[in-house]
PDB file of N, CA and C in Angstrom:
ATOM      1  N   UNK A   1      -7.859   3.780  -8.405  1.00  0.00           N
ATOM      2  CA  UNK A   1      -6.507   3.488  -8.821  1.00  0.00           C
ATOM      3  C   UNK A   1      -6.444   2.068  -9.353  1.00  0.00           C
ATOM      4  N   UNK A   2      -5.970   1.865 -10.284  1.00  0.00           N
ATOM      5  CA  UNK A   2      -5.543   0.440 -11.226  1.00  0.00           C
ATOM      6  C   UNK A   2      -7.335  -0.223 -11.903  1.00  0.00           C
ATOM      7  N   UNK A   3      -7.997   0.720 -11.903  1.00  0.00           N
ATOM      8  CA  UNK A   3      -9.244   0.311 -12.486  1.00  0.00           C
ATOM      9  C   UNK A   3      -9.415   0.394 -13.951  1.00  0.00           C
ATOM     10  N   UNK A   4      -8.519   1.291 -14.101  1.00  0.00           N
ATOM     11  CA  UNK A   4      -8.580   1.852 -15.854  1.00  0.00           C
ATOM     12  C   UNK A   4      -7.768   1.747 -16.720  1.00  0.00           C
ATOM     13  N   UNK A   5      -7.553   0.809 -17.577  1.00  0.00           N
ATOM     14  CA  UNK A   5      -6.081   0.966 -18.593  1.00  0.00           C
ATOM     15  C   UNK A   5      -6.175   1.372 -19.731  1.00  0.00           C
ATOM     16  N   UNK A   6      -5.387   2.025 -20.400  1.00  0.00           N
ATOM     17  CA  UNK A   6      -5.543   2.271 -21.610  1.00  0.00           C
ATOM     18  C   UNK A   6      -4.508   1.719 -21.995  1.00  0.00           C
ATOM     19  N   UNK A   7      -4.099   1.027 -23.321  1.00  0.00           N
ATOM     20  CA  UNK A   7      -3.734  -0.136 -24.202  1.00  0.00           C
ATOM     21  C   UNK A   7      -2.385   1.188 -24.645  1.00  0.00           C
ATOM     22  N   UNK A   8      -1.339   1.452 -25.243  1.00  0.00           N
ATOM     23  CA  UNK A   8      -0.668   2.052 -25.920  1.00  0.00           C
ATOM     24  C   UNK A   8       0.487   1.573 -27.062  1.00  0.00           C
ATOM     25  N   UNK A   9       0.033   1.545 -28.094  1.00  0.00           N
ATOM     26  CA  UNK A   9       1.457   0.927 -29.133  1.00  0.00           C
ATOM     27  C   UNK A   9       2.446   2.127 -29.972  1.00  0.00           C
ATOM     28  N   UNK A  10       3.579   1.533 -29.678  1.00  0.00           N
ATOM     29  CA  UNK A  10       4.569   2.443 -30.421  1.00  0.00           C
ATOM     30  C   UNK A  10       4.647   1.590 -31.563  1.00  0.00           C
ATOM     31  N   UNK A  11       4.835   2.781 -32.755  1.00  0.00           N
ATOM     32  CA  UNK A  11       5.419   2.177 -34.092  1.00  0.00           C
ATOM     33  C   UNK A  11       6.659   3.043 -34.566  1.00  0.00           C
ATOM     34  N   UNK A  12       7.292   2.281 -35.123  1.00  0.00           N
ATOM     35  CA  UNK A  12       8.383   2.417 -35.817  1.00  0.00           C
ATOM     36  C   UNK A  12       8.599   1.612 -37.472  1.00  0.00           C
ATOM     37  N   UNK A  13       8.608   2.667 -38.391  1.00  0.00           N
ATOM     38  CA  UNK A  13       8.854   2.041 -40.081  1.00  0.00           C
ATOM     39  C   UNK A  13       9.666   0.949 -40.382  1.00  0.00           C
ATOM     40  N   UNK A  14      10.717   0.934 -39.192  1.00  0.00           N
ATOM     41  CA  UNK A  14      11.568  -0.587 -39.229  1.00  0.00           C
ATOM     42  C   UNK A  14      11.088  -1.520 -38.409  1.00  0.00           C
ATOM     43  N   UNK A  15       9.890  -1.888 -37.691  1.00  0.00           N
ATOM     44  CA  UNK A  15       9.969  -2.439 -36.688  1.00  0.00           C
ATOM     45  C   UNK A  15      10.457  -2.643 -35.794  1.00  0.00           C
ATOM     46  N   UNK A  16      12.029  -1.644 -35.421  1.00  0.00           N
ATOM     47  CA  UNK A  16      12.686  -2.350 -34.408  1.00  0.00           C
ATOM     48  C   UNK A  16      12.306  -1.063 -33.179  1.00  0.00           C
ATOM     49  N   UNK A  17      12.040  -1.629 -32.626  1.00  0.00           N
ATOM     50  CA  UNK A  17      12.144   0.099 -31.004  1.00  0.00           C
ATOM     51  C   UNK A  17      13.734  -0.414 -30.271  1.00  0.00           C
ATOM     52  N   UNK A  18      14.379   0.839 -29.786  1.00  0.00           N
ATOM     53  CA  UNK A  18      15.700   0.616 -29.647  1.00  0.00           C
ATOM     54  C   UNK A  18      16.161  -0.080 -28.648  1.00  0.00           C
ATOM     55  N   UNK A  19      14.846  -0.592 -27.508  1.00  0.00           N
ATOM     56  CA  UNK A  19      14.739  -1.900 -27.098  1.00  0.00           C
ATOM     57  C   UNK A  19      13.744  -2.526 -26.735  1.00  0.00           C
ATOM     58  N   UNK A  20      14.467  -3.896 -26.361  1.00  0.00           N
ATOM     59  CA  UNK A  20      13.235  -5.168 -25.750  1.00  0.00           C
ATOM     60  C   UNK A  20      11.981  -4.168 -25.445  1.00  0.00           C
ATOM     61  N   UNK A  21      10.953  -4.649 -25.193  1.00  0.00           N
ATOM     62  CA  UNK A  21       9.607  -3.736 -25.055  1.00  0.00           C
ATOM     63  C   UNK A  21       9.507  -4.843 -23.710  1.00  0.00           C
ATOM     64  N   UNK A  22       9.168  -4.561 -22.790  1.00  0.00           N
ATOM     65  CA  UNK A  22       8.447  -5.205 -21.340  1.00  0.00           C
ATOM     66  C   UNK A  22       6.912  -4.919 -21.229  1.00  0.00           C
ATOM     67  N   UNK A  23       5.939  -5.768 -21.441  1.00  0.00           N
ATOM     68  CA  UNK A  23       4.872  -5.478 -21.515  1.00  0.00           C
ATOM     69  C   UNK A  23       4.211  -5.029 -20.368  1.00  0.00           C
ATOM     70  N   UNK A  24       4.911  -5.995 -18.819  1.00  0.00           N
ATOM     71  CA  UNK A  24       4.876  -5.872 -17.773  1.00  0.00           C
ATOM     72  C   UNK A  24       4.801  -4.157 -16.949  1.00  0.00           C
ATOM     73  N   UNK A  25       5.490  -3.525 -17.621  1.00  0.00           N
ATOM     74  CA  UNK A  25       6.116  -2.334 -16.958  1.00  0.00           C
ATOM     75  C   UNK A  25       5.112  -1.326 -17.094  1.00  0.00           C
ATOM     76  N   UNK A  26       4.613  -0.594 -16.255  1.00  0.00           N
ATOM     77  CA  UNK A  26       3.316   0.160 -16.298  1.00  0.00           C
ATOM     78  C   UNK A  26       3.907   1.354 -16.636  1.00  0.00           C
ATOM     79  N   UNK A  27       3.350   2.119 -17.763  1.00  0.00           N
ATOM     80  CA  UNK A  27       3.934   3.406 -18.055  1.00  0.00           C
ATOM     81  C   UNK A  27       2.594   4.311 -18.060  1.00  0.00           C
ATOM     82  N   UNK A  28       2.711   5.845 -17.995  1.00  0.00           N
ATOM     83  CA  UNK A  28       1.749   6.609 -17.719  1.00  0.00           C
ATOM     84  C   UNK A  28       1.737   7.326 -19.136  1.00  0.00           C
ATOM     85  N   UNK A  29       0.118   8.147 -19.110  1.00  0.00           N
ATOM     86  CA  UNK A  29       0.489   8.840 -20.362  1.00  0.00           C
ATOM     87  C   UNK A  29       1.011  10.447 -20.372  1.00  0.00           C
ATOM     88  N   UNK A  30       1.776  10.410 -19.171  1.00  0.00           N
ATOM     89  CA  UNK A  30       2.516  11.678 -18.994  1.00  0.00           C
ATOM     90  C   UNK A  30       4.093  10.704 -19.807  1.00  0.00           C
ATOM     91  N   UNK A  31       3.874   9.354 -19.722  1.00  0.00           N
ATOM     92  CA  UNK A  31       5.284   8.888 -20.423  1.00  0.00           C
ATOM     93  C   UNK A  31       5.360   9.225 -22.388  1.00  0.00           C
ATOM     94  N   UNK A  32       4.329   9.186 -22.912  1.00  0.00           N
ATOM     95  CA  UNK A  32       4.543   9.306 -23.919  1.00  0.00           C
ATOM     96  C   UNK A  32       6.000  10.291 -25.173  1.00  0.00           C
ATOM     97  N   UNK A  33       5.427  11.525 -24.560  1.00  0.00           N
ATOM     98  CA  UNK A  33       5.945  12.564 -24.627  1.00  0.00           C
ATOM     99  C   UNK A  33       7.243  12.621 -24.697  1.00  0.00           C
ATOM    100  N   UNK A  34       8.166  12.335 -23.386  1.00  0.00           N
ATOM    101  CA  UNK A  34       9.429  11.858 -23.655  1.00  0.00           C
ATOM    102  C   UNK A  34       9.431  10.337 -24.706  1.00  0.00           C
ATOM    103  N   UNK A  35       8.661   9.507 -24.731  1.00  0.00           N
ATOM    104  CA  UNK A  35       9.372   8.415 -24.876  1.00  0.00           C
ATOM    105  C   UNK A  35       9.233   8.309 -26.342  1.00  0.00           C
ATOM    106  N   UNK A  36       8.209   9.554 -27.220  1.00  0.00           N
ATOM    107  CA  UNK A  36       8.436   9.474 -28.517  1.00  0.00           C
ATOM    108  C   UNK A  36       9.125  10.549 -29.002  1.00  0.00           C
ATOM    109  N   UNK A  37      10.036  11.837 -27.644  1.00  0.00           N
ATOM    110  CA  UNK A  37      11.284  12.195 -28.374  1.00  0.00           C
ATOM    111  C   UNK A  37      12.396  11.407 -28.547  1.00  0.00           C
ATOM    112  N   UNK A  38      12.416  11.028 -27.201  1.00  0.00           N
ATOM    113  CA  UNK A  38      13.780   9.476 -27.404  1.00  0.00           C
ATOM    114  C   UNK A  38      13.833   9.184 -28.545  1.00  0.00           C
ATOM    115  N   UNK A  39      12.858   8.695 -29.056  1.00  0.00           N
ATOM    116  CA  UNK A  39      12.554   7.562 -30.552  1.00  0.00           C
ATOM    117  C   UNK A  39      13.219   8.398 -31.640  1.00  0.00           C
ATOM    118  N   UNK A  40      12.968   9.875 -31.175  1.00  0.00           N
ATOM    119  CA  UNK A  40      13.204  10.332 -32.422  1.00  0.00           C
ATOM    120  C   UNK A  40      14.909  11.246 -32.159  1.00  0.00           C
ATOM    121  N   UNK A  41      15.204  11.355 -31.374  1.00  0.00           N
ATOM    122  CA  UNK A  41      16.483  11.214 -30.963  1.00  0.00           C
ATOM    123  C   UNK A  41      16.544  12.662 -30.899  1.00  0.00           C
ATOM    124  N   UNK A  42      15.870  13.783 -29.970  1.00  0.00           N
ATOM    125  CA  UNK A  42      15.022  14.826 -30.268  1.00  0.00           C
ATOM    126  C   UNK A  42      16.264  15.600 -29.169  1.00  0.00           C
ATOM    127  N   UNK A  43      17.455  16.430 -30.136  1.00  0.00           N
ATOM    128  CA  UNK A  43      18.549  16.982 -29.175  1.00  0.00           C
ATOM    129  C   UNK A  43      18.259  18.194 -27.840  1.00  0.00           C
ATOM    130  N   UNK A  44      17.200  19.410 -28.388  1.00  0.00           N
ATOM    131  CA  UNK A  44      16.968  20.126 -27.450  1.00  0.00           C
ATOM    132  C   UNK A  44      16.104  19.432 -26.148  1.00  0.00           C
ATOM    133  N   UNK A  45      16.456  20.438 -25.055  1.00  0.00           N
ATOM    134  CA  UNK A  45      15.736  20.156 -23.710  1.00  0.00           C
ATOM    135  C   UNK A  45      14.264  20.880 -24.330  1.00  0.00           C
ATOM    136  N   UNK A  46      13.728  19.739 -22.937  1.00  0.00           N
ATOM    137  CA  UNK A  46      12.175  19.375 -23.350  1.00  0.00           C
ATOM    138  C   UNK A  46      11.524  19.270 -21.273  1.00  0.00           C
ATOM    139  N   UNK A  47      10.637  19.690 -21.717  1.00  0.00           N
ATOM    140  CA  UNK A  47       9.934  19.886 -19.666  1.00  0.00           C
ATOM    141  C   UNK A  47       8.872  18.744 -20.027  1.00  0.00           C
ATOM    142  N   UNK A  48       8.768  18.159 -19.544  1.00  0.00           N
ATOM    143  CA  UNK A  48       7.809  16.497 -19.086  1.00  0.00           C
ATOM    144  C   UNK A  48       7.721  16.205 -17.444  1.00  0.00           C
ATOM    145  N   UNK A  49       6.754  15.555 -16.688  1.00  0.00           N
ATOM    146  CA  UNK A  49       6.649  14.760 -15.897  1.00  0.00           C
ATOM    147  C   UNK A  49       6.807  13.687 -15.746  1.00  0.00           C
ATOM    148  N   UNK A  50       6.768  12.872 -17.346  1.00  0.00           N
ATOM    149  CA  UNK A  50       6.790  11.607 -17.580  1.00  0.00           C
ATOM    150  C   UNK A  50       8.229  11.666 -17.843  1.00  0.00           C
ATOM    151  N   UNK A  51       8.369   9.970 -18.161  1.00  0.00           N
ATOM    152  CA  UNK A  51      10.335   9.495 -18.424  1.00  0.00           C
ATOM    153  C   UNK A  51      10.145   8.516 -19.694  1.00  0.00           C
ATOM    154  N   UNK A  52      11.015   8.626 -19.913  1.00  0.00           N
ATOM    155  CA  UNK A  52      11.347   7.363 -21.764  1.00  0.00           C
ATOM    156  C   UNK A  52      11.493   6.515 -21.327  1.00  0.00           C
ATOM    157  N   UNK A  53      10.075   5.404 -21.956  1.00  0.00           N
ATOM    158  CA  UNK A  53      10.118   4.080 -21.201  1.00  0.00           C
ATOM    159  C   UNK A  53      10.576   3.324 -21.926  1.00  0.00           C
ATOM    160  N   UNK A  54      11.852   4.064 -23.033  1.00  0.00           N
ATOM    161  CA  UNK A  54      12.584   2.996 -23.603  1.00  0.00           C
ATOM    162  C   UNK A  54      14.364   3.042 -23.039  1.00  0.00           C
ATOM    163  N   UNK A  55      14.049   4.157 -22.156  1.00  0.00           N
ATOM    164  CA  UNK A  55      15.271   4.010 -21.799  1.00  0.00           C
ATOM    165  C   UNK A  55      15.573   3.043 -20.830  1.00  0.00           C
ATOM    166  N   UNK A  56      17.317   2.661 -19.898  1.00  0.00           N
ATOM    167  CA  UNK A  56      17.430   1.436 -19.606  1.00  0.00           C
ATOM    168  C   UNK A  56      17.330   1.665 -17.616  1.00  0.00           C
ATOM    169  N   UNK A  57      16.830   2.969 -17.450  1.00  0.00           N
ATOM    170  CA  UNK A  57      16.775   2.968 -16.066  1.00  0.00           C
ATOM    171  C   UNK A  57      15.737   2.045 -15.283  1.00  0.00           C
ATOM    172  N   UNK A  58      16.102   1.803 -14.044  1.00  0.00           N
ATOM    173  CA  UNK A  58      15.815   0.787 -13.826  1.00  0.00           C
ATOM    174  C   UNK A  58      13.795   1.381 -12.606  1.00  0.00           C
ATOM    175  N   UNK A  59      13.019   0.436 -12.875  1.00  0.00           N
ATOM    176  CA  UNK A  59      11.899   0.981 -12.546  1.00  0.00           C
ATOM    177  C   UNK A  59      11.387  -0.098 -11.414  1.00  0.00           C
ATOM    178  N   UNK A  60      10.470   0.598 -10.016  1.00  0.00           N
ATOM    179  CA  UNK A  60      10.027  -0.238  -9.238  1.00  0.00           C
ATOM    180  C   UNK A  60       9.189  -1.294  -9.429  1.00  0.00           C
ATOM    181  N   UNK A  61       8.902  -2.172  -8.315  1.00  0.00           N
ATOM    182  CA  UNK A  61       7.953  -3.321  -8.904  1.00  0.00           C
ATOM    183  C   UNK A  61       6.556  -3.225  -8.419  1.00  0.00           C
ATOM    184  N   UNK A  62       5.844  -2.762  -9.537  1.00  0.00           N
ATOM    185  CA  UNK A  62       4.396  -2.281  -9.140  1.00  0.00           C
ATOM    186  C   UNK A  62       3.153  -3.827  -9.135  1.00  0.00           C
ATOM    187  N   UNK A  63       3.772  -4.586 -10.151  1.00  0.00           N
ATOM    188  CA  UNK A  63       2.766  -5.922 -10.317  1.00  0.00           C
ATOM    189  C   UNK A  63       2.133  -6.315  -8.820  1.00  0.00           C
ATOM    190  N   UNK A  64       2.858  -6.380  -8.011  1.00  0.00           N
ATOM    191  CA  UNK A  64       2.245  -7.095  -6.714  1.00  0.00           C
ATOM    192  C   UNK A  64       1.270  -6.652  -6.469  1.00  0.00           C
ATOM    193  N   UNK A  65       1.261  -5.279  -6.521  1.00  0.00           N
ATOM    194  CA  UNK A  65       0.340  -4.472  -5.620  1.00  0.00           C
ATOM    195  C   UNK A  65      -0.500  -3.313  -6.989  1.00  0.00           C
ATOM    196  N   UNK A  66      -1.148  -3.284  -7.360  1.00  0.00           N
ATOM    197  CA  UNK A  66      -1.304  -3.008  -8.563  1.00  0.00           C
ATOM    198  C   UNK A  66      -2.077  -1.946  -8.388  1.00  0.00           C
ATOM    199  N   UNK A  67      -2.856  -2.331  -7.490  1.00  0.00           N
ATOM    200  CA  UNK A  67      -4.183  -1.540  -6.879  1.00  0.00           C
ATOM    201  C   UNK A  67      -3.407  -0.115  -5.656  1.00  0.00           C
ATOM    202  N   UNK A  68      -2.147  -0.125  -5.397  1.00  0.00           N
ATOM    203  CA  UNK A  68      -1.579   0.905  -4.398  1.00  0.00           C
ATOM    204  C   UNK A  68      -2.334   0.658  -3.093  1.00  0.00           C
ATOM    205  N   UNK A  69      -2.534  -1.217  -2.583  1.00  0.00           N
ATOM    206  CA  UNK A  69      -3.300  -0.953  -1.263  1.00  0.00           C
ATOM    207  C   UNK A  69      -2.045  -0.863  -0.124  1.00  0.00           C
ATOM    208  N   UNK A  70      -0.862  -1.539  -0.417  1.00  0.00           N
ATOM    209  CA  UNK A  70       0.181  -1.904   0.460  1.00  0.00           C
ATOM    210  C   UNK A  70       1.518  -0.649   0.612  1.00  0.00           C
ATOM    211  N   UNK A  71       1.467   0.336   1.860  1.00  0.00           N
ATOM    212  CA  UNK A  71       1.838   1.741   1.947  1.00  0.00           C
ATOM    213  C   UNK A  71       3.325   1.186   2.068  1.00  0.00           C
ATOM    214  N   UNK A  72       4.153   1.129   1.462  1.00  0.00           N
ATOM    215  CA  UNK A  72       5.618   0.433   1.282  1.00  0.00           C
ATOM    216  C   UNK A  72       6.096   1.798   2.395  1.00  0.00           C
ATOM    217  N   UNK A  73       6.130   2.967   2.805  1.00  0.00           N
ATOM    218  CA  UNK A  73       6.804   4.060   3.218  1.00  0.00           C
ATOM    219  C   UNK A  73       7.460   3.374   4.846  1.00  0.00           C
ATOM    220  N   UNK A  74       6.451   2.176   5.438  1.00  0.00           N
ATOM    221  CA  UNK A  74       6.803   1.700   6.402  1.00  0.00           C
ATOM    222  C   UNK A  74       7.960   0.666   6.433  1.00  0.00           C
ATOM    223  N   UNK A  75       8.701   0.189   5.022  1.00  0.00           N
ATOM    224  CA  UNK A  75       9.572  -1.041   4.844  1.00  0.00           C
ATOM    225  C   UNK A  75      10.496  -0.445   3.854  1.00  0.00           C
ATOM    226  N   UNK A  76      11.260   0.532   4.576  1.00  0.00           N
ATOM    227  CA  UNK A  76      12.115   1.066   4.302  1.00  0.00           C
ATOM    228  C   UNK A  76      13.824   0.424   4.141  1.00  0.00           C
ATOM    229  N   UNK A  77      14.113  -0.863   4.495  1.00  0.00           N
ATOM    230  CA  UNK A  77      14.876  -1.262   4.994  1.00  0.00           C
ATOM    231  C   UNK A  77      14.759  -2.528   3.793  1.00  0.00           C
ATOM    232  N   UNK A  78      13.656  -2.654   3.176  1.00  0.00           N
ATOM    233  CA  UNK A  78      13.368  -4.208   2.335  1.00  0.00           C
ATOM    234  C   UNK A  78      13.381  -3.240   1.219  1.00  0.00           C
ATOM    235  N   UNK A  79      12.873  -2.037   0.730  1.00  0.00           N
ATOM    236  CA  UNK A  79      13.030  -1.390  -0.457  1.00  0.00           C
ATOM    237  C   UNK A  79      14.169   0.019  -0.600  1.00  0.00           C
ATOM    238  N   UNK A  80      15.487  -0.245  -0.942  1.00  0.00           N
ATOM    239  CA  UNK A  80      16.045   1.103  -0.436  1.00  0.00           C
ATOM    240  C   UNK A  80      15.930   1.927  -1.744  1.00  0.00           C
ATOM    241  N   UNK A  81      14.977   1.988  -2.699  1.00  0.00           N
ATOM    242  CA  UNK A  81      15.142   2.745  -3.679  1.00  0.00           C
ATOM    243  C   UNK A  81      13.576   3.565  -2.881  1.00  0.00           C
ATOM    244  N   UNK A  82      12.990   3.273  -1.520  1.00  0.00           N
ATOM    245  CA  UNK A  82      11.430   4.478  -1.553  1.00  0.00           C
ATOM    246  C   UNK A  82      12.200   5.743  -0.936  1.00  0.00           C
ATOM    247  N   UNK A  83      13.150   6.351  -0.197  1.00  0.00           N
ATOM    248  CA  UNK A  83      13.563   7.402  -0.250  1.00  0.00           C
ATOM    249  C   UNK A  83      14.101   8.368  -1.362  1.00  0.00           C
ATOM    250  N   UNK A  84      14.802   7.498  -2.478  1.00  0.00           N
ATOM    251  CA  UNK A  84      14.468   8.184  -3.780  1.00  0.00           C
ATOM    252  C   UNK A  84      13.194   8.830  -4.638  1.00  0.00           C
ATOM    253  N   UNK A  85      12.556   7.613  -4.568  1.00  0.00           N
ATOM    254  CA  UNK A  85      11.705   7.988  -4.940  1.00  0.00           C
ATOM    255  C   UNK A  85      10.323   8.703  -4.170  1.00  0.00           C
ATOM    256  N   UNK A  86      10.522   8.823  -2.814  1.00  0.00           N
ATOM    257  CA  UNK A  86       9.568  10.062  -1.891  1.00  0.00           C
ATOM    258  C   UNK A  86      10.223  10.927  -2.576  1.00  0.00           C
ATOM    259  N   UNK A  87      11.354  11.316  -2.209  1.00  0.00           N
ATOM    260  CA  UNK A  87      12.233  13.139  -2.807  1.00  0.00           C
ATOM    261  C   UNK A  87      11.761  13.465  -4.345  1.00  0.00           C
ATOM    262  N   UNK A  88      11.815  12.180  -5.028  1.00  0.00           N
ATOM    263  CA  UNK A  88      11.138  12.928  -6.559  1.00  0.00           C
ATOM    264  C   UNK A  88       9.844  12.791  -6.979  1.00  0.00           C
ATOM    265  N   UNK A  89       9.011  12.185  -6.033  1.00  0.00           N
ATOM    266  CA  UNK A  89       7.649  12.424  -6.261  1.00  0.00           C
ATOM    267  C   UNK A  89       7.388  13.450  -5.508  1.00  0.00           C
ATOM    268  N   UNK A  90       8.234  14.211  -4.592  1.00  0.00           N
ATOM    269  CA  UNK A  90       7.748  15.483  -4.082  1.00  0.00           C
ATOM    270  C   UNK A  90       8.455  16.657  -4.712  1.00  0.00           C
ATOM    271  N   UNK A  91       9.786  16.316  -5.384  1.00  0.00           N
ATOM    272  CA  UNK A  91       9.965  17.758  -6.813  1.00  0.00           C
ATOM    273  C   UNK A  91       8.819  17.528  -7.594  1.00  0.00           C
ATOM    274  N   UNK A  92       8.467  16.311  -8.220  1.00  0.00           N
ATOM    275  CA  UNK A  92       7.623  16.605  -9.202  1.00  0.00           C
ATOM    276  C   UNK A  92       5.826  17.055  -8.875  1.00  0.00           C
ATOM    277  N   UNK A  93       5.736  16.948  -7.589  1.00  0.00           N
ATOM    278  CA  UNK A  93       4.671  17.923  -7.030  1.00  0.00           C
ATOM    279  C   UNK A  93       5.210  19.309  -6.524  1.00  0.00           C
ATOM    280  N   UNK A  94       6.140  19.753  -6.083  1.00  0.00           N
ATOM    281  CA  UNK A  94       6.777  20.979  -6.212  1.00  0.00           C
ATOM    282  C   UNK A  94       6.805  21.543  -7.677  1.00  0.00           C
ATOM    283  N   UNK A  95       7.216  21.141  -8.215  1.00  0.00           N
ATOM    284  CA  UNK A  95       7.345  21.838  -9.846  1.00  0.00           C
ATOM    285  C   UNK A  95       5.817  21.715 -10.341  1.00  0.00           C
ATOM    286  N   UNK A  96       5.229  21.249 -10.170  1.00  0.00           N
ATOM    287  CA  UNK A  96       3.743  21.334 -10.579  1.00  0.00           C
ATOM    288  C   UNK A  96       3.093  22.492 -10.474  1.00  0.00           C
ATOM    289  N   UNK A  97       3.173  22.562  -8.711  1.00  0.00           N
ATOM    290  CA  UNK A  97       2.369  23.546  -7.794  1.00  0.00           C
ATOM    291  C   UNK A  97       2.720  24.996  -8.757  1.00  0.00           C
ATOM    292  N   UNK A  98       4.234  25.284  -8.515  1.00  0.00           N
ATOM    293  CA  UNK A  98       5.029  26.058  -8.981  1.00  0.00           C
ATOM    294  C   UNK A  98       4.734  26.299 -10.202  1.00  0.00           C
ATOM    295  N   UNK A  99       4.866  25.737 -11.477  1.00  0.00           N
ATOM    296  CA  UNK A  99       4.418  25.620 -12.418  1.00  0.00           C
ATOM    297  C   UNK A  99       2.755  26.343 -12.843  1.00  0.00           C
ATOM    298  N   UNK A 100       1.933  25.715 -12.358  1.00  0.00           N
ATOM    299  CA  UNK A 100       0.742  26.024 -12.701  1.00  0.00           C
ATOM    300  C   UNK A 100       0.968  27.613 -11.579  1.00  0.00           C
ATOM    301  N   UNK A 101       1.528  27.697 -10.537  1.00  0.00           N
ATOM    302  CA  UNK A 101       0.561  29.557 -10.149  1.00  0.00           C
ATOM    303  C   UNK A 101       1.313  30.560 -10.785  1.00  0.00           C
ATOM    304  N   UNK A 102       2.483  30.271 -11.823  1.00  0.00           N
ATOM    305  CA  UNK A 102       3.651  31.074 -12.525  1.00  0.00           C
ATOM    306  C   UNK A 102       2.765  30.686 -13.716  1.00  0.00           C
ATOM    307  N   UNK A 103       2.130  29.645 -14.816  1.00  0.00           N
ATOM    308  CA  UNK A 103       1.620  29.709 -15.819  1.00  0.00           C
ATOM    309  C   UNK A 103       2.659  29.111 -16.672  1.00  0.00           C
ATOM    310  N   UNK A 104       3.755  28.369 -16.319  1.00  0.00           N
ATOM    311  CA  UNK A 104       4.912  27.812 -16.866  1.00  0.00           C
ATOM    312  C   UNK A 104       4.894  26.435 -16.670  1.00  0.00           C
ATOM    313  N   UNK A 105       3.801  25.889 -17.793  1.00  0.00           N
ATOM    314  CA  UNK A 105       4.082  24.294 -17.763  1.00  0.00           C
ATOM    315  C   UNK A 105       4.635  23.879 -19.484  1.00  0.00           C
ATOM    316  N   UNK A 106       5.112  25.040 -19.351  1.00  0.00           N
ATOM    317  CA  UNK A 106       6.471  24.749 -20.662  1.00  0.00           C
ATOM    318  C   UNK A 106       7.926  24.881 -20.293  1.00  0.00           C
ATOM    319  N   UNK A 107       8.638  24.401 -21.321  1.00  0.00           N
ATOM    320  CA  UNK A 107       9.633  24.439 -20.903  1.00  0.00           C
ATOM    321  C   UNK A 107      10.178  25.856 -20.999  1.00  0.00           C
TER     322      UNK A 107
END
């Protein structure tokens, strides 16, 4: 974990992306997908794992710990966004499981 990066650039013909870019912010390449329908302002529903990392929701702070050695599940009280995010890292392993023994990793 945190051994491997791969580099990723968005382009756009105007130069502008519809915001600030944070270089900081670790995105996955399950993010792509959404984040170059966003761009393209893409109206129908769409099934992803990943999220549009141009949108303005707000994301945890991974820099400290980069490597995933420090199990935050015990400092519950200093981070109140890890019960959110336990419940949707366990839909999005529910919908997986689900997904792959149905053959439905489309939308």
């Amino acid at each position: 974990m945190g051994r491997f990066l791969i580099p990723i650039f968005f382009y756009t013909p105007g130069g502008q992306l519809p915001v600030k870019c944070d270089s900081t912010h670790l995105i996955q390449q399950t993010d792509i997908t959404p984040s170059l329908l966003g761009l393209l302002n893409y109206p129908k529903p769409f099934f992803s794992f990943g999220k549009d990392v141009f949108s303005t929701d707000s994301t945890f702070e991974y820099k400290k710990d980069f490597s995933l050695k420090n199990n935050l599940l015990g400092k519950k009280d200093q981070f109140p966004q890890l019960p959110f995010m336990q419940r949707q890292m366990e839909a999005i392993i529910q919908q997986y499981v689900t997904r792959m023994k149905d053959n439905k990793l489309t939308y």
